[in-house]
N, C-alpha and C. Protein backbone atom coordinates (compact mmCIF):
# COMPACT_ATOMS: atom_id res chain seq x y z
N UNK A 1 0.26 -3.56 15.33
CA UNK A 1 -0.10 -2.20 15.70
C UNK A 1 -1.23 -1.75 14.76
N UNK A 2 -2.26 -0.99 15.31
CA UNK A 2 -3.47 -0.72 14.71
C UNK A 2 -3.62 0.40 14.27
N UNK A 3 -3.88 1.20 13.30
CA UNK A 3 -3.54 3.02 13.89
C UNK A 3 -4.72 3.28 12.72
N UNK A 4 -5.66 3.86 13.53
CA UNK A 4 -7.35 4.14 12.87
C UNK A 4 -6.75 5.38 11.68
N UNK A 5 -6.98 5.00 10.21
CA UNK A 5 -7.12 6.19 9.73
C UNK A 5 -7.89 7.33 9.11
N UNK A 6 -9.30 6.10 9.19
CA UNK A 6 -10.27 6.75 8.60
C UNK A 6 -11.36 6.73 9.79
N UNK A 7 -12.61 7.47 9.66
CA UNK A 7 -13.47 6.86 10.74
C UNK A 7 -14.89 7.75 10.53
N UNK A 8 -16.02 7.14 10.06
CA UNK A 8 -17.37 7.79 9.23
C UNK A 8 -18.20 6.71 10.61
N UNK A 9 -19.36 6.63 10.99
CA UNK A 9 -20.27 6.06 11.76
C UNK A 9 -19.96 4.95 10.81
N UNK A 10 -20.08 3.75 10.90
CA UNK A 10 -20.64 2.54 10.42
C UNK A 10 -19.41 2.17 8.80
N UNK A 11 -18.43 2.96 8.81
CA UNK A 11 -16.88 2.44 8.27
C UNK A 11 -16.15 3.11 9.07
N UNK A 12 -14.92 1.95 8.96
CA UNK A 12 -13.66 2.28 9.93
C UNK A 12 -12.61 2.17 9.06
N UNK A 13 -11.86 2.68 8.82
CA UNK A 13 -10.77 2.16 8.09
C UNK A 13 -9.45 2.11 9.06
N UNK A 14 -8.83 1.09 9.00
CA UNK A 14 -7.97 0.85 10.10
C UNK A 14 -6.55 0.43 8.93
N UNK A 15 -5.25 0.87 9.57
CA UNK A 15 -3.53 0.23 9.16
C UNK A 15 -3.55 -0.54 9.83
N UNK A 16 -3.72 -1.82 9.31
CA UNK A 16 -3.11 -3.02 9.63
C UNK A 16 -1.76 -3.61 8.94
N UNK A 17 -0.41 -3.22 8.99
CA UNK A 17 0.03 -4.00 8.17
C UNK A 17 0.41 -5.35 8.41
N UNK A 18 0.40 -5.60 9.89
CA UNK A 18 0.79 -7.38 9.86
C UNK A 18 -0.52 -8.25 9.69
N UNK A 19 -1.78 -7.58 9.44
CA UNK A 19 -2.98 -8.48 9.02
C UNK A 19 -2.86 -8.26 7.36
N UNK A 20 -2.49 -7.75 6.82
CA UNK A 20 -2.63 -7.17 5.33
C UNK A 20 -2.01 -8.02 4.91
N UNK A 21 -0.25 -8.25 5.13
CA UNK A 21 0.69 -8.92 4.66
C UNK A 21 0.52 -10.53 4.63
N UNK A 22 -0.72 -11.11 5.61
CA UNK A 22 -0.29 -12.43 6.53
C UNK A 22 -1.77 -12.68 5.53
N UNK A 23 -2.40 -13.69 5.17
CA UNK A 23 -3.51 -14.35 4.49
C UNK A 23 -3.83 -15.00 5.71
N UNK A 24 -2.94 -15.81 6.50
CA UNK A 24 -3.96 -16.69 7.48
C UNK A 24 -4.34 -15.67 8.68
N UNK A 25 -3.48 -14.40 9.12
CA UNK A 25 -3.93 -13.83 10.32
C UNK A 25 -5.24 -12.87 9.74
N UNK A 26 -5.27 -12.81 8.03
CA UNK A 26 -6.20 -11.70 8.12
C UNK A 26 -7.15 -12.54 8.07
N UNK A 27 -7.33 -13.74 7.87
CA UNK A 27 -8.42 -14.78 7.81
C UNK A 27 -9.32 -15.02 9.41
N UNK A 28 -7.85 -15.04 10.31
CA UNK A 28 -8.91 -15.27 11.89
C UNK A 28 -9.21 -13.70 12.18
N UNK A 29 -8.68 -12.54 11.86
CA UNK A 29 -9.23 -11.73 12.36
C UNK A 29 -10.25 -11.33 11.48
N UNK A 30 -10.87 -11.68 10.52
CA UNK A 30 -12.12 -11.65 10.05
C UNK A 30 -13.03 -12.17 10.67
N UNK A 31 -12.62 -13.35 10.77
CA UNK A 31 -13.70 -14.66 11.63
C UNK A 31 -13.55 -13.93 13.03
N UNK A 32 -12.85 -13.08 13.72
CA UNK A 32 -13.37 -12.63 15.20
C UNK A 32 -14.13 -11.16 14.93
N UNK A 33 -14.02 -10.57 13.81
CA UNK A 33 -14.65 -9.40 13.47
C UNK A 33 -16.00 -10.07 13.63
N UNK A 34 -15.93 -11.28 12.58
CA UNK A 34 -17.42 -11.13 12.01
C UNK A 34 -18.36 -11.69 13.43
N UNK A 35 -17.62 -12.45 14.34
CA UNK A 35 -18.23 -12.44 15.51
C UNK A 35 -18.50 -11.38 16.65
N UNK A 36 -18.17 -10.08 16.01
CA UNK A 36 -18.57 -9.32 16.92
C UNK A 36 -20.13 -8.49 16.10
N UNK A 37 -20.95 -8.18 16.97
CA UNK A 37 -22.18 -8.02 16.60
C UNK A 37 -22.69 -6.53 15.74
N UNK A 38 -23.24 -6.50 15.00
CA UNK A 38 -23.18 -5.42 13.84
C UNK A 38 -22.06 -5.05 13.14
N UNK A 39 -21.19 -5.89 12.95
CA UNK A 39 -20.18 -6.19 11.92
C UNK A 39 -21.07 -6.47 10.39
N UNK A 40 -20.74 -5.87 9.52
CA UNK A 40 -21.64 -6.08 7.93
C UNK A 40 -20.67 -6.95 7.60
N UNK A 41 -19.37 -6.19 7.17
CA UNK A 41 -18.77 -6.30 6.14
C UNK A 41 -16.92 -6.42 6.45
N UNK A 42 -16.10 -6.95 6.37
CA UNK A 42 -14.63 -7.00 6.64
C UNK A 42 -13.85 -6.84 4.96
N UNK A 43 -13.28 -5.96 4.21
CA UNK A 43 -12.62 -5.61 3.15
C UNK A 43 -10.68 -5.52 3.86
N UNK A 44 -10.39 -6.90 3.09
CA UNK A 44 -8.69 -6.65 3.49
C UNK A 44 -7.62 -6.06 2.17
N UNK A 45 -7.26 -4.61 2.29
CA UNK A 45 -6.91 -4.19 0.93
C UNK A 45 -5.19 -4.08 1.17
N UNK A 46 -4.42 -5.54 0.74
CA UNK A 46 -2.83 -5.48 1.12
C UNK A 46 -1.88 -4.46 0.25
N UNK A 47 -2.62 -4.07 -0.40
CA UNK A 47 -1.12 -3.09 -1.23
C UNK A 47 -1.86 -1.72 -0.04
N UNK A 48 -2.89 -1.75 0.56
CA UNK A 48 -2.93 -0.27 1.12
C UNK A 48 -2.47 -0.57 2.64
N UNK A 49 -2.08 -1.56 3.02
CA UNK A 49 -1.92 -2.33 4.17
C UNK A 49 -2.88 -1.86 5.27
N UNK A 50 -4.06 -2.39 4.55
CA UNK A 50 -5.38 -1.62 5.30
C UNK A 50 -6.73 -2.83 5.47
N UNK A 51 -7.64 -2.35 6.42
CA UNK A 51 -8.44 -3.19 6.97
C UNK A 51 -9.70 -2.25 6.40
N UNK A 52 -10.66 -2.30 6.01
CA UNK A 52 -11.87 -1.56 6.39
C UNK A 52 -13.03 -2.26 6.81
N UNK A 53 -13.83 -1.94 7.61
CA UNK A 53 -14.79 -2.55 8.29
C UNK A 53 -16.03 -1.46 8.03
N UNK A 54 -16.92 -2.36 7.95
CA UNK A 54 -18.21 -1.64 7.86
C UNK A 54 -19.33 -2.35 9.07
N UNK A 55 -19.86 -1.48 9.94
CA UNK A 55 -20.79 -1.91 10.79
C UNK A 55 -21.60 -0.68 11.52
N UNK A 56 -22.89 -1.50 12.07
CA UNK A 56 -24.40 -0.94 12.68
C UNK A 56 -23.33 -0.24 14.15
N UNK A 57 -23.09 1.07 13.37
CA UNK A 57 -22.80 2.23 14.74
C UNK A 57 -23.51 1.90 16.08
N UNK A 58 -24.31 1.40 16.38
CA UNK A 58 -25.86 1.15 17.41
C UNK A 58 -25.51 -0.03 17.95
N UNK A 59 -24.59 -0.85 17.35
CA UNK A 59 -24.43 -2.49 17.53
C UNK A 59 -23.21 -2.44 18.27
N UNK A 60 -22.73 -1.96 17.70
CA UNK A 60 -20.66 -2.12 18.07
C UNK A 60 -20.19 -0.97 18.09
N UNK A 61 -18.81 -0.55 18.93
CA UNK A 61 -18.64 0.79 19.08
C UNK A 61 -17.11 0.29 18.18
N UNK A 62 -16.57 1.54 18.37
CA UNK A 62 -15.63 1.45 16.86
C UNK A 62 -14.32 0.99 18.27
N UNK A 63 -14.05 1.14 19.64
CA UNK A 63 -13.05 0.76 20.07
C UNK A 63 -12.94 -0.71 20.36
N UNK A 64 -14.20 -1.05 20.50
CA UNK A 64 -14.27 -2.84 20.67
C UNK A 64 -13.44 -3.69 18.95
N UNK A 65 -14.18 -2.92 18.19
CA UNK A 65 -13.47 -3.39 16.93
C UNK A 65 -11.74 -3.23 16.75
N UNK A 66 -11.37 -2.20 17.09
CA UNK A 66 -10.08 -1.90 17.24
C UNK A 66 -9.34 -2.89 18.25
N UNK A 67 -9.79 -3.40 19.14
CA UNK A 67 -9.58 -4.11 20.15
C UNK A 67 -9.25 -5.51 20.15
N UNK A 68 -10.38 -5.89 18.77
CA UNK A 68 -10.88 -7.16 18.02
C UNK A 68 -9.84 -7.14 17.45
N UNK A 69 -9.44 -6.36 16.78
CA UNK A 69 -8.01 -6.32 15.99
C UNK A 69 -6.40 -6.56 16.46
N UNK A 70 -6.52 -5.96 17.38
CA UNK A 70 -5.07 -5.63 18.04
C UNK A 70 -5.35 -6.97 18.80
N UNK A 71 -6.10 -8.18 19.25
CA UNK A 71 -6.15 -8.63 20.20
C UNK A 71 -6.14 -9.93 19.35
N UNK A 72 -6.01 -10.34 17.88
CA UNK A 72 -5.41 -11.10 17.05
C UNK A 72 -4.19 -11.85 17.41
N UNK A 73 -4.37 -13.15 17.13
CA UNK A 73 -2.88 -14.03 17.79
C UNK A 73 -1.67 -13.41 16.56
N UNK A 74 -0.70 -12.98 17.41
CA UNK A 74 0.30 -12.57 16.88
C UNK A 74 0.36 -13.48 15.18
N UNK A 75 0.90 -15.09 15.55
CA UNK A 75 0.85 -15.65 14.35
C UNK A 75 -0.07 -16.71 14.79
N UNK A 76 -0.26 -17.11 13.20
CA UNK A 76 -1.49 -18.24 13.44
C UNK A 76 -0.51 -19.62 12.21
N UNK A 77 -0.29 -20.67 12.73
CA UNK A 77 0.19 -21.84 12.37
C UNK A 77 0.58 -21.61 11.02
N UNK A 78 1.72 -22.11 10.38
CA UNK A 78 1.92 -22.31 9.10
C UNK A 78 2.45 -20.33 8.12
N UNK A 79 1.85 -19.47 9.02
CA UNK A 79 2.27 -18.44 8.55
C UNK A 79 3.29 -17.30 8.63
N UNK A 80 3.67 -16.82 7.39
CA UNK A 80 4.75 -15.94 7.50
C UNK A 80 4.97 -15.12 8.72
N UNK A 81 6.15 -14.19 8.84
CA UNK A 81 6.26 -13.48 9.77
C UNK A 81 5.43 -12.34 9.38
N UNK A 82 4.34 -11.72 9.84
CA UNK A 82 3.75 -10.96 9.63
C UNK A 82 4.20 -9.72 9.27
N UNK A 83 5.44 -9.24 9.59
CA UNK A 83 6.26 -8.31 9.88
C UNK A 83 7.44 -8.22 8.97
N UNK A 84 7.68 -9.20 8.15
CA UNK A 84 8.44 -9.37 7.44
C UNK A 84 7.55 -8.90 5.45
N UNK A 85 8.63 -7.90 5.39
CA UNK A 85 8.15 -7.07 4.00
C UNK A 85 8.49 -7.98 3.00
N UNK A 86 8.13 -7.84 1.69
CA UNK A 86 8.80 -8.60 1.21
C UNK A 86 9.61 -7.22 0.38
N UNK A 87 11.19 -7.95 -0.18
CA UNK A 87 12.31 -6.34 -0.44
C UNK A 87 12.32 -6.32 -1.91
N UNK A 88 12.84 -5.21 -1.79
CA UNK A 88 12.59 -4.70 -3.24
C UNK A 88 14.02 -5.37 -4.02
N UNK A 89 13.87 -5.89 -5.47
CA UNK A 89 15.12 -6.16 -5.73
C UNK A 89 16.28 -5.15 -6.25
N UNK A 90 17.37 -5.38 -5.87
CA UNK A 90 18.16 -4.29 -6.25
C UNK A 90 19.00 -4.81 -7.29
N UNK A 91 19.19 -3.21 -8.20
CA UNK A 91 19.90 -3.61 -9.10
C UNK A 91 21.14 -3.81 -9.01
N UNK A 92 22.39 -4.27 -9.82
CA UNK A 92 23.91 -4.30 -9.76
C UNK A 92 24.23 -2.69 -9.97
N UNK A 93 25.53 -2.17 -9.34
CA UNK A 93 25.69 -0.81 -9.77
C UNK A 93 25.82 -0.71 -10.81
N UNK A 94 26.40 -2.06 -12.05
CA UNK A 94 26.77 -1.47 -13.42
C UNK A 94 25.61 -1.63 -14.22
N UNK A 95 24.61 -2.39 -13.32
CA UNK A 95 23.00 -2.18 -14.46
C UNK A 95 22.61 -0.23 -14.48
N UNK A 96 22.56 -0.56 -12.80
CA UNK A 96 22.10 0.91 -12.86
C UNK A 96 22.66 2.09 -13.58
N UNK A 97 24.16 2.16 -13.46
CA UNK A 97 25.02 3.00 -14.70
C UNK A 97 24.78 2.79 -15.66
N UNK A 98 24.58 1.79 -16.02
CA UNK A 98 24.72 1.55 -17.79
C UNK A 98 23.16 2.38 -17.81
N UNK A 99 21.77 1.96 -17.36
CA UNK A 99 20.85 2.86 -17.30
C UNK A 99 20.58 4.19 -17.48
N UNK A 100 21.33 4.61 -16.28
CA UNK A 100 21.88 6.12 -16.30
C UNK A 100 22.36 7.05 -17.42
N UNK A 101 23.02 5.96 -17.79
CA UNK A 101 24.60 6.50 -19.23
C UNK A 101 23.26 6.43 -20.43
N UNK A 102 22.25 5.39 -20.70
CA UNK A 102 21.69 5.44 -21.91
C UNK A 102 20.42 6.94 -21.61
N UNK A 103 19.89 6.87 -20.77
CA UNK A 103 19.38 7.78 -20.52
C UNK A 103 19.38 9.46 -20.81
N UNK A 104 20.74 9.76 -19.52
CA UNK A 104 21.24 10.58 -20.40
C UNK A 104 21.58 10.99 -21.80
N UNK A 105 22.30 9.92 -22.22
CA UNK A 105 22.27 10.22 -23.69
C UNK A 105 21.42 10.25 -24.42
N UNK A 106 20.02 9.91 -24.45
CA UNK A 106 18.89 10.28 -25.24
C UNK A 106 18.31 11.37 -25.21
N UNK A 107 18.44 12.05 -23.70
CA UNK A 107 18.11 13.22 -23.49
C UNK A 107 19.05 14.43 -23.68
N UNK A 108 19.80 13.94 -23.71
CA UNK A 108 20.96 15.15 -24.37
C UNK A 108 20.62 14.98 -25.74
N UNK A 109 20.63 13.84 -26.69
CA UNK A 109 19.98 14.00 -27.75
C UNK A 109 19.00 14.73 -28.59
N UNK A 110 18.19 14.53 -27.42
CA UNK A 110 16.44 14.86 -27.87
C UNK A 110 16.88 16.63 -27.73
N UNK A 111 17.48 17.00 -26.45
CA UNK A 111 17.90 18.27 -26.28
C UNK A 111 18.71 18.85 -27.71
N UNK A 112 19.47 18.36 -28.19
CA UNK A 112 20.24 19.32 -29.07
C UNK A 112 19.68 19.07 -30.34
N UNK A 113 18.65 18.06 -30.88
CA UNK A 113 17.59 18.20 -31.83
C UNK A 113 17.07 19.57 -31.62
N UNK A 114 16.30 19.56 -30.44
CA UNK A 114 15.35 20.68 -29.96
C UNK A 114 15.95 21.74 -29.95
N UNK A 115 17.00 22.44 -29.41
CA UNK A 115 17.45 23.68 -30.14
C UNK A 115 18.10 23.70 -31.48
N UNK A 116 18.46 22.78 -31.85
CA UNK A 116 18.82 22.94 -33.45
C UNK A 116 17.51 22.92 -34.38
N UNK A 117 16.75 22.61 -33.73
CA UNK A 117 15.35 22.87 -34.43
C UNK A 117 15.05 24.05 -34.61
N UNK A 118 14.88 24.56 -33.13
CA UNK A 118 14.75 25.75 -32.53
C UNK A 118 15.54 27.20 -33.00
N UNK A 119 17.04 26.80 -33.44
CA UNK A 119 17.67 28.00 -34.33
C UNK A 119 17.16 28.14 -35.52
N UNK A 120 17.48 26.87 -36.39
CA UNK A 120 16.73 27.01 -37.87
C UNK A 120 15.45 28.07 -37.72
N UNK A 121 14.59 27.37 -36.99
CA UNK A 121 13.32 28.14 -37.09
C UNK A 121 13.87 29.68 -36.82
N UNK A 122 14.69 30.60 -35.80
CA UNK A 122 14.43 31.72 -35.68
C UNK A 122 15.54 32.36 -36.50
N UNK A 123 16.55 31.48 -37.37
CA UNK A 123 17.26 32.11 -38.37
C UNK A 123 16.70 32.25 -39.58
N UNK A 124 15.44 31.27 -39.62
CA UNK A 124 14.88 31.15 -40.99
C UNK A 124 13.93 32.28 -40.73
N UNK A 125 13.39 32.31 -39.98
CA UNK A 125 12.16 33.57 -39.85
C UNK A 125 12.39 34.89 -39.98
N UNK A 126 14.21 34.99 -39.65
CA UNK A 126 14.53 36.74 -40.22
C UNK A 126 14.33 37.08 -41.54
């Protein structure tokens, strides 16, 4: 799925995320970009799961490019599922508590420094 998010004459910025994620699909849909005519430039940026294209407004219209895109072989030999994220690891619940528990306690810490600081100073100042 393609979904235009940017769009200036002559850059496009397009969401690609199953070309972003995939190295070999963003590879042929470069090679069919760059065969379409007033194509400059193809930039594949995967942490933004984004495509940007730069091309001669006069040469190519921005829906043929979009077209060029979406019209990419689903998968291309040897590669991941395009579609497949990779997951975040999760912690055990007793990492995450124990986390929690030290946390808090530093900040309750730091807290009752800070008003015991905080009295001295306005008992000392009477």
């Amino acid at each position: 799925m393609t979904i235009c998010a940017h769009h200036v004459p002559g850059r496009l910025r397009l969401k690609v995320p199953a070309v972003a994620r995939s190295a070999p699909r963003a590879a042929a849909v470069r090679a069919r970009l760059a065969a379409l005519p007033g194509v400059r430039r193809i930039d594949v940026n995967p942490p933004a799961d984004s495509l940007i294209v730069f091309y001669d407004p006069t040469k190519v219209a921005t829906p043929a490019i979009i077209a060029c895109v979406d019209a990419a072989p689903p998968a291309v030999a040897g590669a991941p599922d395009p579609h497949d994220r990779p997951r975040a690891r999760r912690r055990s619940a007793a990492g995450a508590g124990l986390g929690a528990r030290i946390g808090m306690a530093v900040f309750d810490a730091m807290l009752h420094k800070g008003v015991e600081h905080s009295l001295r100073f306005l008992v000392g100042a009477r």
